[in-house]
Each structure stands twice: as C-alpha cells, then as structure tokens.
Protein backbone atom coordinates (compact mmCIF):
# COMPACT_ATOMS: atom_id res chain seq x y z
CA UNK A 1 -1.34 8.10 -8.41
CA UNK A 2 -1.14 10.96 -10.91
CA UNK A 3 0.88 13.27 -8.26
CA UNK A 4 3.63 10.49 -7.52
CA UNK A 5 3.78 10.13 -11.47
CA UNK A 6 4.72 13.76 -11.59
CA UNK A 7 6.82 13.63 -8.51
CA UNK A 8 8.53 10.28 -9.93
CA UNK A 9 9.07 12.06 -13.22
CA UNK A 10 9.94 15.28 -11.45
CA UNK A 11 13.21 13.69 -9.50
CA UNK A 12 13.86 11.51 -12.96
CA UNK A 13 14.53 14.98 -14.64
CA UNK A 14 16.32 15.93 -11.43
CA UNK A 15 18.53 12.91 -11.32
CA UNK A 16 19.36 13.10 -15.59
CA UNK A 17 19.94 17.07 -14.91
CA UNK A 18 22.83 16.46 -12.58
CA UNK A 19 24.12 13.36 -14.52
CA UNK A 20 24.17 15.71 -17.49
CA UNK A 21 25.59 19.02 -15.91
CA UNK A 22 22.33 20.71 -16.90
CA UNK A 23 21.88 24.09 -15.30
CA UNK A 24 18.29 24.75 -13.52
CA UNK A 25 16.96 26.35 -16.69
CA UNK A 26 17.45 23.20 -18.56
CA UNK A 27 16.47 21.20 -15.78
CA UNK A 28 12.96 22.54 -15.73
CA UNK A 29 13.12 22.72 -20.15
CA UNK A 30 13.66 19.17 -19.57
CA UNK A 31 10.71 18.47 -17.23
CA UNK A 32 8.13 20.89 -18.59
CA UNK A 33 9.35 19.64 -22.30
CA UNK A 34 8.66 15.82 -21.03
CA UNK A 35 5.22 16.50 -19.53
CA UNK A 36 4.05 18.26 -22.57
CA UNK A 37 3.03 20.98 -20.63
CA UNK A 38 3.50 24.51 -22.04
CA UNK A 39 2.15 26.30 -18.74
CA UNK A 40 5.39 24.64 -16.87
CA UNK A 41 7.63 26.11 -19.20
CA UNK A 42 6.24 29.68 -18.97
CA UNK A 43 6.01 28.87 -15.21
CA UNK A 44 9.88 28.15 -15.10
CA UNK A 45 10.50 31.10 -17.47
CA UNK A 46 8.56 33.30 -14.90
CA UNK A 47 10.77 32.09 -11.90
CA UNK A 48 14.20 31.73 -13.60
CA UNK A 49 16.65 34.91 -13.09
CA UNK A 50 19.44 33.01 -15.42
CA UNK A 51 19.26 30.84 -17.86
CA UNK A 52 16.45 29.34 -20.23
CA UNK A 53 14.84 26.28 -20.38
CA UNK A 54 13.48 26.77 -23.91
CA UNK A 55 16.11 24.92 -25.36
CA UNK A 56 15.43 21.80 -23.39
CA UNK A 57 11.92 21.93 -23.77
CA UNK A 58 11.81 22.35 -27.22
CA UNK A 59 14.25 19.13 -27.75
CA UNK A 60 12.19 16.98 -25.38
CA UNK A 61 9.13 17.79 -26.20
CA UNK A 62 8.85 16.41 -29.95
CA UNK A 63 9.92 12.98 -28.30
CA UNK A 64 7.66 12.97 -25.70
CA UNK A 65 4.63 13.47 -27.91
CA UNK A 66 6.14 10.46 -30.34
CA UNK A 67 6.16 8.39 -26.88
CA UNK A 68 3.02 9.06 -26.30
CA UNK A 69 1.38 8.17 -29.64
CA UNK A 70 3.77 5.01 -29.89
CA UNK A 71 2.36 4.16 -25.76
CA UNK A 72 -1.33 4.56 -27.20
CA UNK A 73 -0.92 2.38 -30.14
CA UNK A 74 0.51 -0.44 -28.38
CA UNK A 75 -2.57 -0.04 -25.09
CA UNK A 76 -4.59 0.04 -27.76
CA UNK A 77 -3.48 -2.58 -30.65
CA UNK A 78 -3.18 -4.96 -27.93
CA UNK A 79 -6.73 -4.39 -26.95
CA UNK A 80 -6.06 -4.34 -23.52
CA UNK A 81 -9.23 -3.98 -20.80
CA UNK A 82 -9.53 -0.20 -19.93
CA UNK A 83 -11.48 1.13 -17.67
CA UNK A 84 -15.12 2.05 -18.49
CA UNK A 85 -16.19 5.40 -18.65
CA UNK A 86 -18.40 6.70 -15.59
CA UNK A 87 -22.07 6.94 -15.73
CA UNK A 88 -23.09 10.10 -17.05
CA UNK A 89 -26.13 12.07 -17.00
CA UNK A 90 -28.11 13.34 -19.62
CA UNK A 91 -27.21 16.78 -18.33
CA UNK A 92 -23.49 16.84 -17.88
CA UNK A 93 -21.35 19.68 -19.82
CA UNK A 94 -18.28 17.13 -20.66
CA UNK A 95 -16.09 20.82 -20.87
CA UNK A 96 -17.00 21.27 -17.86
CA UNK A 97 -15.97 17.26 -16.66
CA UNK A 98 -12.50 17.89 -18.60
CA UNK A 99 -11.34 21.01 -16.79
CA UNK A 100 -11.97 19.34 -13.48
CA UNK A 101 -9.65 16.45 -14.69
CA UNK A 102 -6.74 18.45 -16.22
CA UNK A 103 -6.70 21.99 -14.43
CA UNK A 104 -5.73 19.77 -10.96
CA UNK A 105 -2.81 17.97 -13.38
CA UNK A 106 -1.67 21.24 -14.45
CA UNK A 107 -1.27 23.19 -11.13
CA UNK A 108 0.97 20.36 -9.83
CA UNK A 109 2.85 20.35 -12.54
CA UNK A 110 3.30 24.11 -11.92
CA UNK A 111 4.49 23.69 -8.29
CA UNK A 112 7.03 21.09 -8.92
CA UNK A 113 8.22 22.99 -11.76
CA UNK A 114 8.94 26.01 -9.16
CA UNK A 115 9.04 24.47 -5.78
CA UNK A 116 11.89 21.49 -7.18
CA UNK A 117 13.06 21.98 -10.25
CA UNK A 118 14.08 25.91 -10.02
C-alpha cells in the first residue's frame, strides 16, 4: 500500500510538473518537498547536473506539513477506529521497531526520486 502511495504521488508530481512547465529539478523539489522527506531532496541534488530543486521543495514543503497536521486533527477529532498497536514484548527496543518501519519508506522514496523523477 505504502509503495503505490509513493508511486501514486510520484506520477501526481509528474503529471503537475509537465502541466506547469517545471524543469526536472523542480519536478523532484516538488516531490521530495511533498513527502517531507529531506533525504529525497539531497538524493535529487546528488543526481541533478542542471537545475535545483531547492526552490520547489522549500515552497511545498511548509504546506505539506500544514496538510498533515490539519489530516491528523480531523482522523483524530472525529475519533475514528484506528488500528491497535501490535503486541509487544517486554523486551522490544521501540528505536529499533521505528527504523524497520521508516528506513524501508525512505529508500523508496529515494529510488523514485532518481529512477522517475530525474
């Protein structure tokens, strides 16, 4: 689910990119600015020979995080049913637990950003 999120988002940014005239650079500002996702930009900075997608980023980004924050308060002012939380044993290192979930996240992230967006 989380990778066609990223791919969905990935050809939305794509698709507003051309619409816009936005040159690669931006393209991938625009996508690693709208994921949050710092490592993306440098990624994109790292594989760009022309162009920077600084720009984007940073005028995405500050709206992304106020979507965010405005998603959460209406999930959770409406009170809707989330999912529990696993089981957990007395012994598990919850760093540990939240690298497994977000390093995966990030890495994809990283490839679109290169593979498509670039």
């Amino acid at each position: 689910m989380t990778v066609g999120l990223i791919l969905g988002l990935a050809g939305l940014c794509s698709a507003v990119g051309s619409v816009l005239s936005l040159t690669s650079a931006e393209t991938a500002g625009l996508f690693a600015g709208s994921t949050t996702n710092t490592p993306a930009l440098q990624a994109a900075s790292d594989a760009l020979t022309a162009g920077d997608p600084v720009v984007a980023y940073s005028l995405v980004y500050p709206a992304a995080v106020v979507a965010m924050l405005v998603m959460t308060t209406l999930v959770l002012g409406r009170r809707l049913p989330l999912p529990a939380p696993p089981e957990r044993s007395a012994g598990d290192d919850r760093l540990s637990r939240a690298y497994e979930l977000v390093f995966p996240v990030a890495m994809i992230t990283k490839i679109v950003v290169v593979q498509f967006l670039v």
